[in-house]
N, C-alpha and C. Protein backbone atom coordinates (compact mmCIF):
# COMPACT_ATOMS: atom_id res chain seq x y z
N UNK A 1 95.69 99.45 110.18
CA UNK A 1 96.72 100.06 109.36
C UNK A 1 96.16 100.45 108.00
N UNK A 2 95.41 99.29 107.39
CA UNK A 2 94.66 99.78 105.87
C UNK A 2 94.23 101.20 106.09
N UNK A 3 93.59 101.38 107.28
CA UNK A 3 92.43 102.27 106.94
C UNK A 3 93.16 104.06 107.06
N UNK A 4 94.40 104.01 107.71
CA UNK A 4 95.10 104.67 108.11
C UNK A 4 95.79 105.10 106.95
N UNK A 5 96.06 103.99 106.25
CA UNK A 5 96.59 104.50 104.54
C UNK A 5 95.45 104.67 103.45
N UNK A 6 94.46 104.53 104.07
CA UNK A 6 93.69 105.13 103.22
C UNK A 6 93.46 106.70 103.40
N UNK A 7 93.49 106.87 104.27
CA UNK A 7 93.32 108.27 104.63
C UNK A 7 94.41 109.30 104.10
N UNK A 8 95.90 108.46 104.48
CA UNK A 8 96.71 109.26 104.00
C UNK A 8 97.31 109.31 102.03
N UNK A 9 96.40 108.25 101.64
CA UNK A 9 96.83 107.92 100.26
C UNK A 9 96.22 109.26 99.30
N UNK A 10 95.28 110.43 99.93
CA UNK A 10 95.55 111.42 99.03
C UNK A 10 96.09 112.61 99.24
N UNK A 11 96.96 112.62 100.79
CA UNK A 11 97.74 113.54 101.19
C UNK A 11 99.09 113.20 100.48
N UNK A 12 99.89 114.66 101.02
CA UNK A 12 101.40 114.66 100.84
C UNK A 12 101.80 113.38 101.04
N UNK A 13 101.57 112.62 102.09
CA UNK A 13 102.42 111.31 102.52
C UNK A 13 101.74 109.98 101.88
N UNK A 14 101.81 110.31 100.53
CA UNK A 14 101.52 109.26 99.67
C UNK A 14 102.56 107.95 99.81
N UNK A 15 103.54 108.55 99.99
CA UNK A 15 104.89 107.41 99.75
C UNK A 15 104.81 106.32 101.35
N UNK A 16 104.49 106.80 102.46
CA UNK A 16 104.29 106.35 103.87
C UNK A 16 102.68 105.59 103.53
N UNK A 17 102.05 106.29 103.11
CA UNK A 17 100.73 105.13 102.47
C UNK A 17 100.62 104.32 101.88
N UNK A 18 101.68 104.05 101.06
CA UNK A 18 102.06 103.16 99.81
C UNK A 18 102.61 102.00 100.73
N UNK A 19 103.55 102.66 101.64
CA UNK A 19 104.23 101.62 102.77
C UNK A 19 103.31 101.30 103.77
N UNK A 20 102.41 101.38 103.69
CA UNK A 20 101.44 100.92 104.52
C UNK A 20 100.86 99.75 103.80
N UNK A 21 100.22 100.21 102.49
CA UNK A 21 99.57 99.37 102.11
C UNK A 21 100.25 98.08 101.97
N UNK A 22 101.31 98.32 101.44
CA UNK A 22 102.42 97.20 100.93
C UNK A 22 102.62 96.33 102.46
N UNK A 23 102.72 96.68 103.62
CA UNK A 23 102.70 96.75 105.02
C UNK A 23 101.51 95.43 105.02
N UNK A 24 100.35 95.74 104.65
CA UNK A 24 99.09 94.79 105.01
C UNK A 24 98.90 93.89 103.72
N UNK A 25 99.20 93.95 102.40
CA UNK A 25 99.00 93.31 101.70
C UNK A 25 99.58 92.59 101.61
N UNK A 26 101.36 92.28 101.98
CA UNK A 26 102.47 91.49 102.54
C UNK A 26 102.05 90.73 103.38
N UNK A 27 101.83 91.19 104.64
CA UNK A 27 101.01 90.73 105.42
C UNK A 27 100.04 89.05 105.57
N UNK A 28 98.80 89.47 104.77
CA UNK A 28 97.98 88.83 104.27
C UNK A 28 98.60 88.22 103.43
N UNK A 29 99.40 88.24 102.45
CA UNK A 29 99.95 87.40 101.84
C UNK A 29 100.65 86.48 101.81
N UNK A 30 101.41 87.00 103.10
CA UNK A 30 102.27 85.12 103.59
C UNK A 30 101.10 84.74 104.48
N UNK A 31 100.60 85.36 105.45
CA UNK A 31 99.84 84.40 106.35
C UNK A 31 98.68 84.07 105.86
N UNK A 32 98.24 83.76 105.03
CA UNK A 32 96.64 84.00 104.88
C UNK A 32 96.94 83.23 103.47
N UNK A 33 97.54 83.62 102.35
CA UNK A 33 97.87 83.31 100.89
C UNK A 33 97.30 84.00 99.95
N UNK A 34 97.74 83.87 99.07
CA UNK A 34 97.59 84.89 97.41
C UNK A 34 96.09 84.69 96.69
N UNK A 35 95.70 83.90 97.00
CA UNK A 35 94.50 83.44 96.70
C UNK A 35 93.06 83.93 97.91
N UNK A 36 93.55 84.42 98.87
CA UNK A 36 92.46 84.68 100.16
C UNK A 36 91.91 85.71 99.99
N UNK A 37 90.48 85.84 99.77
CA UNK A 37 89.44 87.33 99.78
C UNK A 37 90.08 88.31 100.23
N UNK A 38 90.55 88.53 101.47
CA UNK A 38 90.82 89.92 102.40
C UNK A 38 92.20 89.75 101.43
N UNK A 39 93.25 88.87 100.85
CA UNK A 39 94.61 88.99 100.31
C UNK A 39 93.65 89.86 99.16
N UNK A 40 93.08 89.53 98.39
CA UNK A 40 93.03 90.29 96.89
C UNK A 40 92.11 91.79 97.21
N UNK A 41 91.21 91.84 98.87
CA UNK A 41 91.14 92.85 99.09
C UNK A 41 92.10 94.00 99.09
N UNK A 42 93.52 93.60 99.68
CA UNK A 42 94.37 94.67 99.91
C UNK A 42 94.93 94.79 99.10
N UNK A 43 95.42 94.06 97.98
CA UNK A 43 95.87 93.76 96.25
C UNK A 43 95.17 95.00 96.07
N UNK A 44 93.97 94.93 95.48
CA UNK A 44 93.50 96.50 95.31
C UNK A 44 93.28 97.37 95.79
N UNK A 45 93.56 97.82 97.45
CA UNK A 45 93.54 98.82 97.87
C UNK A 45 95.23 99.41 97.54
N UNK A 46 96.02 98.46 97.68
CA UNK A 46 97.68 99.04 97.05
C UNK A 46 97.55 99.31 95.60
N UNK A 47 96.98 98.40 94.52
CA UNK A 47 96.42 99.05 93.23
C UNK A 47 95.98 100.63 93.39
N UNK A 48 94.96 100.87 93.88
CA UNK A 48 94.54 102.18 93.59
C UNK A 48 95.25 103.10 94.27
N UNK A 49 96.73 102.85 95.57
CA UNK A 49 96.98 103.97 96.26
C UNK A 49 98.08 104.13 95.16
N UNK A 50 98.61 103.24 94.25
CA UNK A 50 99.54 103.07 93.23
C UNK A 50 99.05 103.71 92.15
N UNK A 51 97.72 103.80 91.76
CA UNK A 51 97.06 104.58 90.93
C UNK A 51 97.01 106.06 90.90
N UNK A 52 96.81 106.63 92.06
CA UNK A 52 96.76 108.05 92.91
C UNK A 52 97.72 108.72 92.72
N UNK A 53 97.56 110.04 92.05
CA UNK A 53 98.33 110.83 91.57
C UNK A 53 99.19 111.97 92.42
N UNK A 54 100.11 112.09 92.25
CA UNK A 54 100.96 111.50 90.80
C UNK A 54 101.80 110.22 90.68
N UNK A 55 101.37 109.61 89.87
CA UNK A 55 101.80 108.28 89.70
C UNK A 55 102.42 107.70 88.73
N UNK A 56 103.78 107.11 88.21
CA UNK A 56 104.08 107.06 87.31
C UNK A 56 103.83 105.53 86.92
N UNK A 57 104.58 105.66 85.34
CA UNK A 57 104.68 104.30 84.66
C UNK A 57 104.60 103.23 85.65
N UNK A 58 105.85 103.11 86.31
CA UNK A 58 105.94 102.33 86.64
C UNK A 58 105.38 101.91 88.43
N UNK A 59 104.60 103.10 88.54
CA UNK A 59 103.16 102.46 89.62
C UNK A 59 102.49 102.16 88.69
N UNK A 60 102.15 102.67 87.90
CA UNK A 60 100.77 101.85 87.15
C UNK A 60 100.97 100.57 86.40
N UNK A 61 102.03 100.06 86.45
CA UNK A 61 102.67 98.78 85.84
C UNK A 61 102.53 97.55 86.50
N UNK A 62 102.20 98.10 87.99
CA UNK A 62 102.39 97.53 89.50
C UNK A 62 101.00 97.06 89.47
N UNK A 63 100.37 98.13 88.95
CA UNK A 63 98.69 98.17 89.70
C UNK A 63 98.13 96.76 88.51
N UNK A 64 98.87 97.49 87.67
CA UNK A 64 98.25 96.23 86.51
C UNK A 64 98.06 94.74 86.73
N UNK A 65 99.23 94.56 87.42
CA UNK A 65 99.41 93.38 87.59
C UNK A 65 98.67 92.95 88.91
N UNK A 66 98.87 94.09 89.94
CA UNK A 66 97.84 93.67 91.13
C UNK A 66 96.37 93.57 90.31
N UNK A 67 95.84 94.26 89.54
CA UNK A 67 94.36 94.37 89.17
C UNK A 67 93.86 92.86 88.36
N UNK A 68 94.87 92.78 87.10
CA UNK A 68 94.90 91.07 87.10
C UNK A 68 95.05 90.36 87.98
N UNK A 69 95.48 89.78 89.39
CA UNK A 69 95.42 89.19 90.24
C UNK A 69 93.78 88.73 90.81
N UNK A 70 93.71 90.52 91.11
CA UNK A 70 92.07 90.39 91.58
C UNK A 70 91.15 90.78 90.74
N UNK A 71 91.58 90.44 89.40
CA UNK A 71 90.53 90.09 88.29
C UNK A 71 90.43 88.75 88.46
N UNK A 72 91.83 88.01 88.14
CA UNK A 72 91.72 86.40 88.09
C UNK A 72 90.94 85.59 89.63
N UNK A 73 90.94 86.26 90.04
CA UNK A 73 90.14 85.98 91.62
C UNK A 73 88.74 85.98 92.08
N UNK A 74 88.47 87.07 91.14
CA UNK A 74 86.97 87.77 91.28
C UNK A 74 86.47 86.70 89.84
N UNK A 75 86.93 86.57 89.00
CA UNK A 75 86.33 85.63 87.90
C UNK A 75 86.07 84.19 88.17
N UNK A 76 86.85 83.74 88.75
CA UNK A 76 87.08 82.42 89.56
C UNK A 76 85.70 82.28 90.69
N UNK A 77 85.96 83.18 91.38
CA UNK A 77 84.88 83.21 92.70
C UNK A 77 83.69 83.40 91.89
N UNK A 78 83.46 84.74 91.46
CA UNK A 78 82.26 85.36 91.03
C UNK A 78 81.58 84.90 89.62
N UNK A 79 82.64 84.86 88.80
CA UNK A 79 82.04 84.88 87.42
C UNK A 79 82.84 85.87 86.53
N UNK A 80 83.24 85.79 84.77
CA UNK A 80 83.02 86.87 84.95
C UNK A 80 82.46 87.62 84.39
N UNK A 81 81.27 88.02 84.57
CA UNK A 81 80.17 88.96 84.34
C UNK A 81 79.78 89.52 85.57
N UNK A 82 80.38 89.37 86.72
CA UNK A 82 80.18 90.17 88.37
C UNK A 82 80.13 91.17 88.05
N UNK A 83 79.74 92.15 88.74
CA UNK A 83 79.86 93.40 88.98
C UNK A 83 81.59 93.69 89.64
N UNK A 84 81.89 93.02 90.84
CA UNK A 84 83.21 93.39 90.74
C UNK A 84 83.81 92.56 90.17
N UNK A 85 83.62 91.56 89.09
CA UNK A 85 84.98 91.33 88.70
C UNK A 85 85.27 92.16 87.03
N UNK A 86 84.16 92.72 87.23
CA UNK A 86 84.14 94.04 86.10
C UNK A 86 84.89 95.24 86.43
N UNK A 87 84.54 95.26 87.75
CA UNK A 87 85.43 96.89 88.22
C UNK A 87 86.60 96.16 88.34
N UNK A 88 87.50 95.34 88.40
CA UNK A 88 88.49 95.19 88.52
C UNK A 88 89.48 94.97 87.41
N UNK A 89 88.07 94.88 85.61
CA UNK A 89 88.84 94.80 84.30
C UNK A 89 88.96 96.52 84.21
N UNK A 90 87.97 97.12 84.54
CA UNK A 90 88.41 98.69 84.49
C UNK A 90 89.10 98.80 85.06
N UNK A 91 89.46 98.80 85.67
CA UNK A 91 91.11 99.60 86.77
C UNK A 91 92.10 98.57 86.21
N UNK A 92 92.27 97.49 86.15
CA UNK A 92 93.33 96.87 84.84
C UNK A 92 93.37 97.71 84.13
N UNK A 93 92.52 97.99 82.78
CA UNK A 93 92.05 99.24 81.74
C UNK A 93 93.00 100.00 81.88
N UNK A 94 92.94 100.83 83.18
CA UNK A 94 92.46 102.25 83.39
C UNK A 94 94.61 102.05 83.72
N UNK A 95 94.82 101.33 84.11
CA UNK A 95 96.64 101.05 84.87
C UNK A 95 97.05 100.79 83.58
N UNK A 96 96.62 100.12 82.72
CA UNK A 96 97.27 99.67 81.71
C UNK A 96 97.47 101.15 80.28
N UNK A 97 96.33 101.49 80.71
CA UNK A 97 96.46 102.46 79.71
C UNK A 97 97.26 103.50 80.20
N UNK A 98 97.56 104.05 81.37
CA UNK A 98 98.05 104.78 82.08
C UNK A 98 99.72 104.91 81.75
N UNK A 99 100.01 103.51 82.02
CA UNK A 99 101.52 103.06 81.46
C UNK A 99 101.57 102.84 80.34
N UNK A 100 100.96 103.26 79.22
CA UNK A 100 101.25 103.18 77.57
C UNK A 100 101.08 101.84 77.16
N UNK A 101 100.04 101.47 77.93
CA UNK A 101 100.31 99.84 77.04
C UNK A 101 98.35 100.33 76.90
N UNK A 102 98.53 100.62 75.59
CA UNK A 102 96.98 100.97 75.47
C UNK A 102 95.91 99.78 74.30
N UNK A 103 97.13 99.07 73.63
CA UNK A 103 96.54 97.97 73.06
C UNK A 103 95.95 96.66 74.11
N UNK A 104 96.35 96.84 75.10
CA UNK A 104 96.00 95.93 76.03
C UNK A 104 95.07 96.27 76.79
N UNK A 105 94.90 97.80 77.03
CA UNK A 105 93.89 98.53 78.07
C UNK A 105 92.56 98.49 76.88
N UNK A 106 92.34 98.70 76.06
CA UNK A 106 91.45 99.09 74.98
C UNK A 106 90.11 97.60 75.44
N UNK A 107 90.66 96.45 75.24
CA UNK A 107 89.53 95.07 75.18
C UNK A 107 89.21 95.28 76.47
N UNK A 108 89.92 95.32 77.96
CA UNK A 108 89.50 95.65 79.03
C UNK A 108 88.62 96.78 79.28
N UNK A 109 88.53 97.89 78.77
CA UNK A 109 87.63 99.00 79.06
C UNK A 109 86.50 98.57 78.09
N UNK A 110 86.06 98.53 76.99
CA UNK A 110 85.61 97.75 75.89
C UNK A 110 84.32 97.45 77.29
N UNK A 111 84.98 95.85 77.60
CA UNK A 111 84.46 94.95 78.25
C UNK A 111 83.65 95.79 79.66
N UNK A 112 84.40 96.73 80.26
CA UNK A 112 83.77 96.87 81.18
C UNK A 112 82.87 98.50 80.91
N UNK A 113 82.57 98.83 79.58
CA UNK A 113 81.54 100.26 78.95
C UNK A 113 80.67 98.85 78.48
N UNK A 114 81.01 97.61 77.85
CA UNK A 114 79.71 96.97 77.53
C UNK A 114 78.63 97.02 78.64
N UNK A 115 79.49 96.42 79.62
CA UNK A 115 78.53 95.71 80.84
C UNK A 115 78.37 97.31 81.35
N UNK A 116 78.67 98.56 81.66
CA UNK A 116 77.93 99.19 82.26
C UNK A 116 76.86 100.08 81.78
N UNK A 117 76.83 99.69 80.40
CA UNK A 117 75.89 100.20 79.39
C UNK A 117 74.44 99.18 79.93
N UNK A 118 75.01 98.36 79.88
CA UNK A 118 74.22 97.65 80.10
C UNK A 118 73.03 97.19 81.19
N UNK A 119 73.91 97.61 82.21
CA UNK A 119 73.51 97.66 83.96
C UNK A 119 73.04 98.80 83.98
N UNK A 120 73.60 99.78 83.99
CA UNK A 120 73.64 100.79 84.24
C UNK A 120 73.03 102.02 83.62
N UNK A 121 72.86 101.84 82.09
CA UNK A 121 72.33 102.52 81.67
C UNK A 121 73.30 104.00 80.59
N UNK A 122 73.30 104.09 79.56
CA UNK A 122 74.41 105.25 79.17
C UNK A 122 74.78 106.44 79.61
N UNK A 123 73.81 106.64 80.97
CA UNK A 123 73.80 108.16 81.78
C UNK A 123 74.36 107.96 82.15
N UNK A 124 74.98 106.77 83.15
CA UNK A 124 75.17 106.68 84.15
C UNK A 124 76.30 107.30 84.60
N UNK A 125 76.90 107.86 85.77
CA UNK A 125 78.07 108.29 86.19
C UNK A 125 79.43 107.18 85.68
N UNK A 126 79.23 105.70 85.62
CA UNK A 126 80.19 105.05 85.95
C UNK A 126 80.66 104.98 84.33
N UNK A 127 79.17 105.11 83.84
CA UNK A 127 79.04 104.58 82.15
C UNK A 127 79.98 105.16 81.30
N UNK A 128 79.95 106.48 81.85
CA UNK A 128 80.55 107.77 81.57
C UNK A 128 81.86 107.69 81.73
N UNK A 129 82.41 107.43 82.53
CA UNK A 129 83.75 107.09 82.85
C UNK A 129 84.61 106.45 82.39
N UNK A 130 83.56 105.20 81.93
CA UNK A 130 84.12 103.55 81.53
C UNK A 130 84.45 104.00 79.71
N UNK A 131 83.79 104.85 79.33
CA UNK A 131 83.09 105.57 78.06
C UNK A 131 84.29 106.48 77.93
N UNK A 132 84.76 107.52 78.77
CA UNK A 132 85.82 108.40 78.75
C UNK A 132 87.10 107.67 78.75
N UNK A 133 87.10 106.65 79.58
CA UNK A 133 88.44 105.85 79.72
C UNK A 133 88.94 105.22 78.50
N UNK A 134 88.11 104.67 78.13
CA UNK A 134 87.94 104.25 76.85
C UNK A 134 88.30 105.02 75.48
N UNK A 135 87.72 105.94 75.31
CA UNK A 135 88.06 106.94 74.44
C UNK A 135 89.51 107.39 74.77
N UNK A 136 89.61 107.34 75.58
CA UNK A 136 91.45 108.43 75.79
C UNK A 136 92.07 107.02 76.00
N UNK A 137 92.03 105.94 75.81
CA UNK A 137 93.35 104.67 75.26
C UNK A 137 92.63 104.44 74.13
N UNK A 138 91.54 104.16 73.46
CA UNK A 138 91.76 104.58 71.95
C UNK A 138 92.50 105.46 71.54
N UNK A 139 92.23 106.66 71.53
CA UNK A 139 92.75 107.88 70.85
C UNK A 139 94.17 107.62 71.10
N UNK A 140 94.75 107.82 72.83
CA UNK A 140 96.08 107.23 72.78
C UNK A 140 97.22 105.77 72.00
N UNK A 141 96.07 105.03 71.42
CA UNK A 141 96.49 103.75 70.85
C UNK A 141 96.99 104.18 69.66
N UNK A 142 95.50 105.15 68.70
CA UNK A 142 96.02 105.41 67.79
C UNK A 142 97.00 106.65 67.25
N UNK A 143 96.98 107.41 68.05
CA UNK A 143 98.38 108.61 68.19
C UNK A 143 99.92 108.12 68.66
N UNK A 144 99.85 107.18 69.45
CA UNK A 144 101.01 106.53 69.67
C UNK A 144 101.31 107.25 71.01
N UNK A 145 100.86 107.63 71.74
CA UNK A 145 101.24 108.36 73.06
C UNK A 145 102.02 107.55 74.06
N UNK A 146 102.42 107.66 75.05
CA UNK A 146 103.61 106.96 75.60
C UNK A 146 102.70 107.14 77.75
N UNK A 147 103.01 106.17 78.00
CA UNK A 147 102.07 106.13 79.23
C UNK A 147 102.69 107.46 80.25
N UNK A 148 103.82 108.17 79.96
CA UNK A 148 103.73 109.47 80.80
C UNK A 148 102.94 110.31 80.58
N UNK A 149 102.56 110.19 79.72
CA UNK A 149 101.48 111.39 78.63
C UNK A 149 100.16 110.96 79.12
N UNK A 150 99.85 109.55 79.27
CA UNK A 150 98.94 109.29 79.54
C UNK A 150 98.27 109.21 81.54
N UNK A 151 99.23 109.23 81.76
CA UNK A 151 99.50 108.97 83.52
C UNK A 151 99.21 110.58 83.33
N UNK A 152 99.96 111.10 83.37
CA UNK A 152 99.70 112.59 83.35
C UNK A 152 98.36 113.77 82.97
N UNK A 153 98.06 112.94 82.14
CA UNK A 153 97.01 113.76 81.58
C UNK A 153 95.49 113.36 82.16
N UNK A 154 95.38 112.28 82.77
CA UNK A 154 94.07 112.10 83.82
C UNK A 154 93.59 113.15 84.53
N UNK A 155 92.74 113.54 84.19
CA UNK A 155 91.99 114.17 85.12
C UNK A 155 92.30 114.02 86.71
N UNK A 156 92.31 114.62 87.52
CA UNK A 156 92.39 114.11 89.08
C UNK A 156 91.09 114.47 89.44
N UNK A 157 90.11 115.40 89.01
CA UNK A 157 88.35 114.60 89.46
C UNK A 157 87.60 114.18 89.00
N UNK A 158 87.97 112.79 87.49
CA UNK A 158 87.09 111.97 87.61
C UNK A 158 87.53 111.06 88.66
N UNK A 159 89.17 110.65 88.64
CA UNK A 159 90.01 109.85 89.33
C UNK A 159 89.53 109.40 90.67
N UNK A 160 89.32 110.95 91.29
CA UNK A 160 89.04 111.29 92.48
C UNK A 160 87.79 111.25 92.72
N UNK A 161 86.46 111.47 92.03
CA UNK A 161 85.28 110.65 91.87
C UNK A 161 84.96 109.15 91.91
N UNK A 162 85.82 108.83 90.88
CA UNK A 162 86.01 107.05 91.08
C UNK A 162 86.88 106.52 92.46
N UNK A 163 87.79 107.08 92.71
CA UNK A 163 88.20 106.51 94.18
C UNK A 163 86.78 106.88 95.68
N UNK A 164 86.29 107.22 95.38
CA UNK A 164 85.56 107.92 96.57
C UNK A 164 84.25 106.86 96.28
N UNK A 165 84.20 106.03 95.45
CA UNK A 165 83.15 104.68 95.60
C UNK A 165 83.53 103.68 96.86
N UNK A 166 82.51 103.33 97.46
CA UNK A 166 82.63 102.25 98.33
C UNK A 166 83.27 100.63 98.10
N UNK A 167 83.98 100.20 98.75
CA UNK A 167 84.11 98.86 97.67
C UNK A 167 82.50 97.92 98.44
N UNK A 168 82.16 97.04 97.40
CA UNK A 168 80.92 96.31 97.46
C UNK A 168 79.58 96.67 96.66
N UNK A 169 79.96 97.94 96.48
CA UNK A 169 78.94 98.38 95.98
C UNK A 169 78.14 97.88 94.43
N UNK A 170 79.12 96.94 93.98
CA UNK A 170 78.57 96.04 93.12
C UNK A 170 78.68 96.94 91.25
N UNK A 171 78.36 97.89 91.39
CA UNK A 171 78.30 98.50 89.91
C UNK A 171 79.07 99.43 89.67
N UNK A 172 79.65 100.21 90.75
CA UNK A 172 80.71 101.20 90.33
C UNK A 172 82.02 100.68 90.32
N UNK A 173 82.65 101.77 89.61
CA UNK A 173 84.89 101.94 89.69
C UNK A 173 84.61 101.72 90.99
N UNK A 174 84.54 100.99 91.92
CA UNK A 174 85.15 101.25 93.20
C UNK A 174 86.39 100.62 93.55
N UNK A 175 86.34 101.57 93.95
CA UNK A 175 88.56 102.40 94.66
C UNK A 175 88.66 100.94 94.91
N UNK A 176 88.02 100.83 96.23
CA UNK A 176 88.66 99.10 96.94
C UNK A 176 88.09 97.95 96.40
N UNK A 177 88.72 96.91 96.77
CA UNK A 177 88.58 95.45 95.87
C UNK A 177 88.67 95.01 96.98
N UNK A 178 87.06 95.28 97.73
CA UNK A 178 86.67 94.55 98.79
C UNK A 178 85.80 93.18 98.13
N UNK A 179 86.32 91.78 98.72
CA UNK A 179 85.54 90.73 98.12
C UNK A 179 84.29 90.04 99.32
């Protein structure tokens, strides 16, 4: 079923993908529990189909809170200085700033342009991103912009660049929060 809403999470039938995801992450969540790898896997695959545009406030309000979940998960397990439990403070970031809460998105992106400066190097594709994301919830922090403005005004191909990462891959935005 995941993989089925993945496919359809950047067609028209976003809303039947969403019910999918919600479908398997439910799922996993009573039988399995809130705390189980494959549970905080599908936590962020419903994060990012919640992310996927067009998406409002209040998906990205959703995602936030899924992305803290499998931040608090990935820090616990991993560390946190992981590689994914870094991609999972960016896409916090990236949800939080989205829905106008950009004083809160700002230390999260921060945190995850340190570490990919760092890994990665300042060229890097992801660096760049983490670097752009960053800049547009600053700027939005200090203009006062309101998270429709900000949901809205994303680009859909860096978005769509960053979803098209593998999850595991250790150093990129990747879409899934495969553990």
């Amino acid at each position: 079923v995941s993989n089925l809403a993945a496919a359809e999470s950047g067609s028209r039938l976003r809303q039947e993908a969403l019910g999918l995801y919600r479908e398997v992450y439910d799922h996993y969540r009573t039988h399995n529990g809130p705390d189980n790898p494959l549970t905080m896997s599908y936590a962020g695959n419903l994060a990012m189909c919640l992310m996927y545009k067009p998406c409002t406030v209040i998906d990205c309000q959703e995602a936030a809170q899924l992305w803290q979940a499998v931040h608090d998960h990935r820090a616990k397990a991993r560390g946190e200085q992981h590689n994914s439990t870094i991609d999972a403070a960016y896409w916090q970031g990236q949800a939080l700033s989205w829905s106008g809460q950009h004083a809160a998105a700002v230390p999260l992106l921060q945190k995850a342009l340190a570490h990919r400066q760092q890994q990665l190097g300042p060229r890097h594709e992801d660096t760049v991103l983490a670097e752009t994301a960053l800049h547009s919830a600053t700027r939005a922090l200090l203009e006062g912009n309101s998270g429709e403005a900000a949901a809205s005004s994303t680009t859909g191909k860096a978005a769509a660049r960053q979803r098209k990462k593998q999850p595991g891959d250790g150093a990129s935005t990747s879409a899934a929060a495969a553990d």
